[in-house]
N, C-alpha and C. Protein backbone atom coordinates (compact mmCIF):
# COMPACT_ATOMS: atom_id res chain seq x y z
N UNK A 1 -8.31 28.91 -80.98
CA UNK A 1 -7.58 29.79 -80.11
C UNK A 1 -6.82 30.79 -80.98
N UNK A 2 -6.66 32.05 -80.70
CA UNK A 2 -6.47 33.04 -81.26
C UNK A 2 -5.10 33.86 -80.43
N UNK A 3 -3.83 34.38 -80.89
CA UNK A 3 -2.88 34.55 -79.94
C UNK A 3 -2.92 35.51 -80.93
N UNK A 4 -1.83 37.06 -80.64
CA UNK A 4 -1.35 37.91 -81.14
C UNK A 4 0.35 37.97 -80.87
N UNK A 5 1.09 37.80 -82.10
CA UNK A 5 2.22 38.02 -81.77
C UNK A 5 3.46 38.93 -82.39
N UNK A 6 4.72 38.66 -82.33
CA UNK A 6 5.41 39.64 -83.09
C UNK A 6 6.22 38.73 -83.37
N UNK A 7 7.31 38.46 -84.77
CA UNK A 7 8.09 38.08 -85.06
C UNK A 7 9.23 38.64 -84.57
N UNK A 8 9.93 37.58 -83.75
CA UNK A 8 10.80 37.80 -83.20
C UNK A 8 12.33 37.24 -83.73
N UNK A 9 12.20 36.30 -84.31
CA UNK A 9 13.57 35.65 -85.01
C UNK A 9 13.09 35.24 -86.32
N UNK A 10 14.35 35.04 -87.33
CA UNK A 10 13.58 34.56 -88.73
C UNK A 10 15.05 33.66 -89.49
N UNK A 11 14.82 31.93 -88.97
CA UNK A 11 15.72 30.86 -89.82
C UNK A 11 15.61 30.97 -91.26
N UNK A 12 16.09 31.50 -92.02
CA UNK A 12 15.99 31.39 -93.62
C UNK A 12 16.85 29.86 -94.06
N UNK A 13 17.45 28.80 -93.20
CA UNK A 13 17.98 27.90 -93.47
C UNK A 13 16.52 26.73 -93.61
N UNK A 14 15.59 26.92 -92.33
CA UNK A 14 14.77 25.74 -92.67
C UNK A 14 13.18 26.46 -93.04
N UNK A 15 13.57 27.82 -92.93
CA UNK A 15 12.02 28.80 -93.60
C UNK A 15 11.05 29.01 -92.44
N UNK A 16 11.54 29.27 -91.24
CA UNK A 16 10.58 29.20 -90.15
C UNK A 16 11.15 30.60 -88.87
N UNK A 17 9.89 31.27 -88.56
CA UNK A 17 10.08 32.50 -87.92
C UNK A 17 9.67 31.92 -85.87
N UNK A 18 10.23 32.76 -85.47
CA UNK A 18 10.04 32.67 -84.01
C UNK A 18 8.82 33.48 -84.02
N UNK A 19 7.76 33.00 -83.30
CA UNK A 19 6.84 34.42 -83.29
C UNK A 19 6.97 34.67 -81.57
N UNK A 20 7.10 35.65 -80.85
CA UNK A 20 7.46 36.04 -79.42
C UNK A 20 5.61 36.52 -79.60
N UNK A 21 4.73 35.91 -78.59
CA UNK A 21 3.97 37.02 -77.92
C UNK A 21 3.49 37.55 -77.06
N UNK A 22 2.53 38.78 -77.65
CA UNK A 22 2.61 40.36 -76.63
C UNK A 22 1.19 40.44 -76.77
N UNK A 23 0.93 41.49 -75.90
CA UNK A 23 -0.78 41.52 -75.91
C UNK A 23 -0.34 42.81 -77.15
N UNK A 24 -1.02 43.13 -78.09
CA UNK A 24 -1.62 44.52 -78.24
C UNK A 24 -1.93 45.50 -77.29
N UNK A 25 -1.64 46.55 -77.79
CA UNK A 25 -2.37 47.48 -76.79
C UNK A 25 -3.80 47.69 -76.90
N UNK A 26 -4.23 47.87 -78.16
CA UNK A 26 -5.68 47.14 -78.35
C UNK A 26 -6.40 46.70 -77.71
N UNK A 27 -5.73 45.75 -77.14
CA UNK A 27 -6.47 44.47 -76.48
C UNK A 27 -7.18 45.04 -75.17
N UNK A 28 -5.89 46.12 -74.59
CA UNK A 28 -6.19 46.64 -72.66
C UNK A 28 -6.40 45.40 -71.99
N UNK A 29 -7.31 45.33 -71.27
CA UNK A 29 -7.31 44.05 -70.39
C UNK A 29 -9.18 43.00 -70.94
N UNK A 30 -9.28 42.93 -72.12
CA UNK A 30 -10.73 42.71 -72.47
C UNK A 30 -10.47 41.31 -72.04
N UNK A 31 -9.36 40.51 -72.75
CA UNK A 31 -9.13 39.23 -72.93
C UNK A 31 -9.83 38.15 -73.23
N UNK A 32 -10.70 38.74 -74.30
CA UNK A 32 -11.29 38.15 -75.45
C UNK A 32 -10.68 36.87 -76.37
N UNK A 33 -9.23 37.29 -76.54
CA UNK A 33 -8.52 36.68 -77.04
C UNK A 33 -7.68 35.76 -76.09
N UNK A 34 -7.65 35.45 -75.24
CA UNK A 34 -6.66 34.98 -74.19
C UNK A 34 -5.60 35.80 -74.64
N UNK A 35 -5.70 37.40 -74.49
CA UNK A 35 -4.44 37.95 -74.38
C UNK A 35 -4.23 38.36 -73.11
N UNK A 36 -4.85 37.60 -71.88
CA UNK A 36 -4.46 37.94 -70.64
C UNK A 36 -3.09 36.72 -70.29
N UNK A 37 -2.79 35.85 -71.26
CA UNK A 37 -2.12 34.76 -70.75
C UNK A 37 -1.02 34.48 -72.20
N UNK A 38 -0.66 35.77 -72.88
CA UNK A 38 -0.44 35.58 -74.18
C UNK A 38 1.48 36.47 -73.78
N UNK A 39 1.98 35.12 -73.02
CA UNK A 39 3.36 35.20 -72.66
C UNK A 39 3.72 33.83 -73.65
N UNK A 40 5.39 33.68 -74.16
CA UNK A 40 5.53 32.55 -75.23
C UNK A 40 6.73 32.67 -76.26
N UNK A 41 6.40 32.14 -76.78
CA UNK A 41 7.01 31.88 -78.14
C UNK A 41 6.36 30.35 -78.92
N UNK A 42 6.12 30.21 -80.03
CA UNK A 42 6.16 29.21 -80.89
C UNK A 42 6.91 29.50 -82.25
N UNK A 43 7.59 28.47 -82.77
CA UNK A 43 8.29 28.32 -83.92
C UNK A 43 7.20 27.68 -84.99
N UNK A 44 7.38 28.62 -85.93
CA UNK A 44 6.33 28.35 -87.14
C UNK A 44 6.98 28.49 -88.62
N UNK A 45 6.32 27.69 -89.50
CA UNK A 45 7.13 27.70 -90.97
C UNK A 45 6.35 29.02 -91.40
N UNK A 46 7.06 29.59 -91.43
CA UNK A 46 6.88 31.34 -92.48
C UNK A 46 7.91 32.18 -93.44
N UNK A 47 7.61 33.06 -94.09
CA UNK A 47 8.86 33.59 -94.53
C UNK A 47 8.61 35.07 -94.46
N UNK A 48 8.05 35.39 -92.89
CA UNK A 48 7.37 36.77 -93.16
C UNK A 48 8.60 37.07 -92.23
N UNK A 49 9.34 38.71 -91.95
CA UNK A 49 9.69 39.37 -91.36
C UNK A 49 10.04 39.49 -89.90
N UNK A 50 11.37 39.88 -89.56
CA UNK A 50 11.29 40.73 -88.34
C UNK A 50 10.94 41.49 -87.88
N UNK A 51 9.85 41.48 -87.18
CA UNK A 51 9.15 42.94 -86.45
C UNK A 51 7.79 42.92 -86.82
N UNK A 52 7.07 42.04 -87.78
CA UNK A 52 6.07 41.89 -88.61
C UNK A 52 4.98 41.20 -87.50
N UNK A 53 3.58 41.80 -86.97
CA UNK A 53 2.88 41.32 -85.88
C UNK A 53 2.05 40.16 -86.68
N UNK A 54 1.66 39.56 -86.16
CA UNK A 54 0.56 38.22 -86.65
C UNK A 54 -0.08 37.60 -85.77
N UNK A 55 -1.07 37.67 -86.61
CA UNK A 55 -2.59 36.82 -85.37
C UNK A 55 -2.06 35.02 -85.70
N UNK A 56 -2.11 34.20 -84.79
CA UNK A 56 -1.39 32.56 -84.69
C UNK A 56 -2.38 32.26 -84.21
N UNK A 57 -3.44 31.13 -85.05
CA UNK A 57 -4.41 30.43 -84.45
C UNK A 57 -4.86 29.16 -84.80
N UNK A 58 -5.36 28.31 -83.74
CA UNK A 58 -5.10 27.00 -84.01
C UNK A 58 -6.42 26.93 -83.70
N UNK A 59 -6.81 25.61 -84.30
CA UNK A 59 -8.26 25.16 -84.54
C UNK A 59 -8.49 24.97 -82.85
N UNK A 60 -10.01 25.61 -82.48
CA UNK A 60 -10.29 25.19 -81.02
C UNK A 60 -10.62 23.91 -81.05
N UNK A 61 -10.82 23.05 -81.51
CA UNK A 61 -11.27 21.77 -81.52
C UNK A 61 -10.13 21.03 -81.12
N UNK A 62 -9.01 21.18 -81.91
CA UNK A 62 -7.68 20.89 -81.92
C UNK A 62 -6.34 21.11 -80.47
N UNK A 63 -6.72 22.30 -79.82
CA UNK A 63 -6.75 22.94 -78.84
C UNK A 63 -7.45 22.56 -77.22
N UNK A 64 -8.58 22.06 -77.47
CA UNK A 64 -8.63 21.25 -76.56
C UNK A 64 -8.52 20.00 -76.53
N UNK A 65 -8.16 19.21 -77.67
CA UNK A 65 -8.21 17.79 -77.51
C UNK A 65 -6.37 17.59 -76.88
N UNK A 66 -5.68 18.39 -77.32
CA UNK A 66 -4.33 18.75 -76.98
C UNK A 66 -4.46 18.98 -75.17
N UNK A 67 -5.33 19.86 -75.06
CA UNK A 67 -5.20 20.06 -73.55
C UNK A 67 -5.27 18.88 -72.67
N UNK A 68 -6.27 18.20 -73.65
CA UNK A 68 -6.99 17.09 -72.13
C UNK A 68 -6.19 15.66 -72.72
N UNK A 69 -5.45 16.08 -73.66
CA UNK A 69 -4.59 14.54 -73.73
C UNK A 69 -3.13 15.10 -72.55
N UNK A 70 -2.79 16.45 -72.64
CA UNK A 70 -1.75 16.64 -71.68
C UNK A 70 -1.92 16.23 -70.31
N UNK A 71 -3.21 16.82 -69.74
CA UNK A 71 -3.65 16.17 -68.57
C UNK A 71 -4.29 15.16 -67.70
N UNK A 72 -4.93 14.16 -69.12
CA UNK A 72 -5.46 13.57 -68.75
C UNK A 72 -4.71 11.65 -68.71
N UNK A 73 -3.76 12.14 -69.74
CA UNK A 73 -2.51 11.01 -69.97
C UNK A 73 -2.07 10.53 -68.53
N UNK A 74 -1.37 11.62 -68.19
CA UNK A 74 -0.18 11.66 -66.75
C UNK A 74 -1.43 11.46 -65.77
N UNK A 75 -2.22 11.44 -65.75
CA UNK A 75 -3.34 11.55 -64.43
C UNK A 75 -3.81 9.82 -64.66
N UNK A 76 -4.06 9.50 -65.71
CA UNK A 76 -3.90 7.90 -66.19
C UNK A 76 -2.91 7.23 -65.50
N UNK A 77 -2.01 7.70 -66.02
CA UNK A 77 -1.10 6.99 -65.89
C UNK A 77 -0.85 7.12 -64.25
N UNK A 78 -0.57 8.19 -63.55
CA UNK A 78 -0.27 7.90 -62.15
C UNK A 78 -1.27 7.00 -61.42
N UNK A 79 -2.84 6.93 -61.93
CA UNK A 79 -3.18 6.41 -60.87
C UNK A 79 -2.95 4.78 -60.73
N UNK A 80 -3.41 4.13 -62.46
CA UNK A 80 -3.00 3.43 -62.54
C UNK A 80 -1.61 2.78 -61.81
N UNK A 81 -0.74 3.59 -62.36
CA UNK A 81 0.77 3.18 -61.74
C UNK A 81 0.34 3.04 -60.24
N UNK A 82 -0.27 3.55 -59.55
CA UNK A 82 -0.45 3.76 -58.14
C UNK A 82 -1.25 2.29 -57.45
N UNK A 83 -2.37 1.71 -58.68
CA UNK A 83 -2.92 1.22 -58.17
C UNK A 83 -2.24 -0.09 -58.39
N UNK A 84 -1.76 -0.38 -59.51
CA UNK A 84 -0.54 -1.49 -59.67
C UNK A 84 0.35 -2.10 -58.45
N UNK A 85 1.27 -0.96 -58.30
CA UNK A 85 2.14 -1.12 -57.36
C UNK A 85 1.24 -1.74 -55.78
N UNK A 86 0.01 -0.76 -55.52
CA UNK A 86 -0.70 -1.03 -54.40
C UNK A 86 -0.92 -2.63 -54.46
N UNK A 87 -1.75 -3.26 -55.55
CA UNK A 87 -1.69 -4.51 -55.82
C UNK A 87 -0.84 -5.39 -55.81
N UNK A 88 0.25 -5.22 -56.84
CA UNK A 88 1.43 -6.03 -56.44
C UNK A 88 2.34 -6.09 -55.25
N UNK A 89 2.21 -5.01 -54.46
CA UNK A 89 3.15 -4.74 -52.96
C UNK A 89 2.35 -5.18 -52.10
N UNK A 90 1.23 -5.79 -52.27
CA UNK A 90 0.26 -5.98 -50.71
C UNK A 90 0.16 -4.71 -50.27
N UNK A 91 0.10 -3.56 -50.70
CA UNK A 91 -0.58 -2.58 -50.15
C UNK A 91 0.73 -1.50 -49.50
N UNK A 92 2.12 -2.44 -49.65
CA UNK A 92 3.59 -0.97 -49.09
C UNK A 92 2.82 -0.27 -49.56
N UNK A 93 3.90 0.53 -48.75
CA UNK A 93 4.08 2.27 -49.41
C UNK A 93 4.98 2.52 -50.62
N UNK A 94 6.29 1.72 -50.09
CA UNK A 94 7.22 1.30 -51.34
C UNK A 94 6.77 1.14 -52.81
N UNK A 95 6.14 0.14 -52.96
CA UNK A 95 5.36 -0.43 -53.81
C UNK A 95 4.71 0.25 -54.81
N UNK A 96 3.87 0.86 -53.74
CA UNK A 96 2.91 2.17 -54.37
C UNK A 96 3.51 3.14 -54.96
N UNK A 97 4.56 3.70 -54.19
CA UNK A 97 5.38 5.11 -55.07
C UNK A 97 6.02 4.97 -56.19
N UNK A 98 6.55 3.36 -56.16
CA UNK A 98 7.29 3.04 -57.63
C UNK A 98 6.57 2.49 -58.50
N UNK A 99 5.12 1.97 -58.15
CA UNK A 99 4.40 2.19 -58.80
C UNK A 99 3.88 2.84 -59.73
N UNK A 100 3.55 4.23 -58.56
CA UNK A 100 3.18 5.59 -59.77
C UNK A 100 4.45 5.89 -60.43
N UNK A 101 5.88 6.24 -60.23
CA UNK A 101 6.78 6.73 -60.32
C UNK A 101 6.59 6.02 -62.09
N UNK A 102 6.41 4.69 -62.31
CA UNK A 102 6.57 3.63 -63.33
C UNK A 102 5.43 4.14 -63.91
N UNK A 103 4.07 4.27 -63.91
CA UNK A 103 3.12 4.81 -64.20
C UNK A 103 3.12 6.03 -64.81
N UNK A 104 3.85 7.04 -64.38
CA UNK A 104 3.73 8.85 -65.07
C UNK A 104 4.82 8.60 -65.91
N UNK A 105 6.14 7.65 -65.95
CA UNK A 105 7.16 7.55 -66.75
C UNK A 105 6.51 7.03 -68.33
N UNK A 106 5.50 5.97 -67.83
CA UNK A 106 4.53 5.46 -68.87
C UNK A 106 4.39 6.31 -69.77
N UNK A 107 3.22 7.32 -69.13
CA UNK A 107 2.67 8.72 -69.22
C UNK A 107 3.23 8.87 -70.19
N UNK A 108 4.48 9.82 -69.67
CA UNK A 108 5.20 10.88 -70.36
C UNK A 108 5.82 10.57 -71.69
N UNK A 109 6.11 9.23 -71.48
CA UNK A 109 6.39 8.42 -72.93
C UNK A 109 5.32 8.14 -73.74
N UNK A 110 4.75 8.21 -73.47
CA UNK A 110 3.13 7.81 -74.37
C UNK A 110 3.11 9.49 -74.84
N UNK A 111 3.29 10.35 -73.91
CA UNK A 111 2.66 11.90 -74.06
C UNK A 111 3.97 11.89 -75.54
N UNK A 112 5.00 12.01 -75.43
CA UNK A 112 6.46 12.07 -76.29
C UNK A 112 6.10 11.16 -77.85
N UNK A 113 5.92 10.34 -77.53
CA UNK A 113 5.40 9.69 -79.18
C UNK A 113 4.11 10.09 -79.45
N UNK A 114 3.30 10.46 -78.67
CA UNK A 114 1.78 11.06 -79.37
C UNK A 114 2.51 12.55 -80.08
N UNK A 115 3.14 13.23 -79.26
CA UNK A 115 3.83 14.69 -79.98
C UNK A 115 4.09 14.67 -81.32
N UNK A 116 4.94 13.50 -80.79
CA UNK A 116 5.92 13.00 -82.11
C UNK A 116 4.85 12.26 -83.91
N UNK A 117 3.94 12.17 -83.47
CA UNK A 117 2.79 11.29 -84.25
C UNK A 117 1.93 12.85 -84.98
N UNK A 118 1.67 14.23 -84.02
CA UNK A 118 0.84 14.95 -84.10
C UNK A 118 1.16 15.56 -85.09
N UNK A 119 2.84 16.28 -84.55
CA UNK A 119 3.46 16.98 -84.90
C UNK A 119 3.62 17.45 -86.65
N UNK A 120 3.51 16.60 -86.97
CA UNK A 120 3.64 15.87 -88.17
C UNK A 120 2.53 16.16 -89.31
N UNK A 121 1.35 16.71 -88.80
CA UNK A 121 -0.08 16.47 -89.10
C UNK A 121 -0.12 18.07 -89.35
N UNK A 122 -0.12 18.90 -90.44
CA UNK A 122 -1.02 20.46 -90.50
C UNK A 122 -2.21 20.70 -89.85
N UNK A 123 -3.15 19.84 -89.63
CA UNK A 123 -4.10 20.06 -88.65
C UNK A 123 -4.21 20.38 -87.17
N UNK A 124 -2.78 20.19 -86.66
CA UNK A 124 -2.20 20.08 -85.14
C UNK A 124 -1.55 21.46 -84.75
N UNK A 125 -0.95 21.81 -86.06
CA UNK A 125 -0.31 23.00 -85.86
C UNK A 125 -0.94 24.21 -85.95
N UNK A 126 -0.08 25.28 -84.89
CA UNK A 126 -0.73 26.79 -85.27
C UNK A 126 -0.21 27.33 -86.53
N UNK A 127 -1.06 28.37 -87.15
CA UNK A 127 -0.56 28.93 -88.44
C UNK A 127 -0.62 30.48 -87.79
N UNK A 128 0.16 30.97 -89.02
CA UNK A 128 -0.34 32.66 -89.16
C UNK A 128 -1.26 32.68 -90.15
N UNK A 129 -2.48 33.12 -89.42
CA UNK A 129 -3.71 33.73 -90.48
C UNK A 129 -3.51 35.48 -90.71
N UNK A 130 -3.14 36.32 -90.38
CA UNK A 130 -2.85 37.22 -90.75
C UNK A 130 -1.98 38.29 -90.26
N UNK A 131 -1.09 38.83 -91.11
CA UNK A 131 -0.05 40.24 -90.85
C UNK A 131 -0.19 41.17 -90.86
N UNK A 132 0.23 42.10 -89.85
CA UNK A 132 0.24 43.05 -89.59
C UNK A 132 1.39 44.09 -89.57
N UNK A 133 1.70 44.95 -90.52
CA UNK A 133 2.97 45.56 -90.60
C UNK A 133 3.50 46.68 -89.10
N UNK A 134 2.43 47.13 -88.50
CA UNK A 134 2.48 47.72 -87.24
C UNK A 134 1.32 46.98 -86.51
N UNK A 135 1.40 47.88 -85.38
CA UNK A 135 0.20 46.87 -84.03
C UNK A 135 -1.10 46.86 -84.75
N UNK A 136 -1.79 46.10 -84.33
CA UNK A 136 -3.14 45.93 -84.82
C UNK A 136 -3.56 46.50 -83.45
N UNK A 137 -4.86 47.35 -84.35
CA UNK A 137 -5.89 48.32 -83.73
C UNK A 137 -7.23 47.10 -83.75
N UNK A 138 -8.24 47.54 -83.13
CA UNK A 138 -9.52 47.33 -82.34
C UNK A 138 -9.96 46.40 -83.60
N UNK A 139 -9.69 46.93 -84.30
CA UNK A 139 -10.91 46.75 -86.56
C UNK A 139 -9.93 45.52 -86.43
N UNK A 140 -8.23 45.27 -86.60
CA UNK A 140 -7.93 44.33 -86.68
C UNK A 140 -7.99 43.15 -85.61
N UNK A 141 -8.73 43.43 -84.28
CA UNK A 141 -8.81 42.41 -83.60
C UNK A 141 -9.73 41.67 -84.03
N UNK A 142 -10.74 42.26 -84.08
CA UNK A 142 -11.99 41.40 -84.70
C UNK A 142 -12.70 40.99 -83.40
N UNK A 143 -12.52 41.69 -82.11
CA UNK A 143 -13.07 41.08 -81.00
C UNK A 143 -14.27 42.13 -80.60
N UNK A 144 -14.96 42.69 -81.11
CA UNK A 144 -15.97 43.78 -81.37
C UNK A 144 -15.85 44.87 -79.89
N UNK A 145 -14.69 44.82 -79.57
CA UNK A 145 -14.59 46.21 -78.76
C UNK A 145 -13.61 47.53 -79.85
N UNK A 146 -14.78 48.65 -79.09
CA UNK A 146 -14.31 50.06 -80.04
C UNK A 146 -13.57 51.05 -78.72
């Protein structure tokens, strides 16, 4: 996955820039890049500049395994939780809701230490692959529209 952004803040205490991003104007509406959905911020270790644009991209492989552990965790976990409670309540309603309720809490805690496990890993994270001192034009998208 490929994002375009602008440095927006810059910690010189722990060496890490805010990158805010923006589509290019470049871009218009091609959205080649998912710059139709390229609203944000991520915090990244850099020591590049305020105002300084950069392409932020994370391995697609990496990118979706991230997606479908976000959604596919909590969707685990509720039904499960759902079907628990159904079992142990003789079938309440009661039963069932605190069921799932116990179930997505699961989830979300499982989702919170997997973060916490990833986080950790250079392979998980986005980088800046390259800077741009003003906007990047069409040549620097690399998305073969002229």
């Amino acid at each position: 996955m490929v994002k375009f952004g602008r440095i927006a803040e810059k910690n010189d205490k722990n060496g890490t820039v805010t990158v805010r991003f923006e589509r290019p104007e470049a871009c218009g509406k091609c959205g080649a890049c998912g710059s139709l959905s390229q609203k944000g911020e991520v915090v990244l270790p850099s020591d590049r500049d305020i105002g300084e644009w950069v392409r932020v991209e994370m391995p697609e492989n990496r990118f979706l395994q991230a997606t479908a552990l976000v959604y596919i965790i909590p969707l685990l976990g509720l039904l499960a939780g759902l079907l628990i409670g159904f079992l142990l309540g003789g079938g309440s309603d009661l039963f069932t809701l605190l069921g799932a309720v116990c179930g997505i809490s699961v989830a979300l805690v499982t989702l919170h230490l997997i973060n916490k496990h990833v986080s950790k890993k250079p392979e998980w994270m986005p980088r800046i692959t390259a800077v741009y001192h003003d906007k990047p034009t069409y040549g620097d998208l690399g998305c073969g529209v002229s």
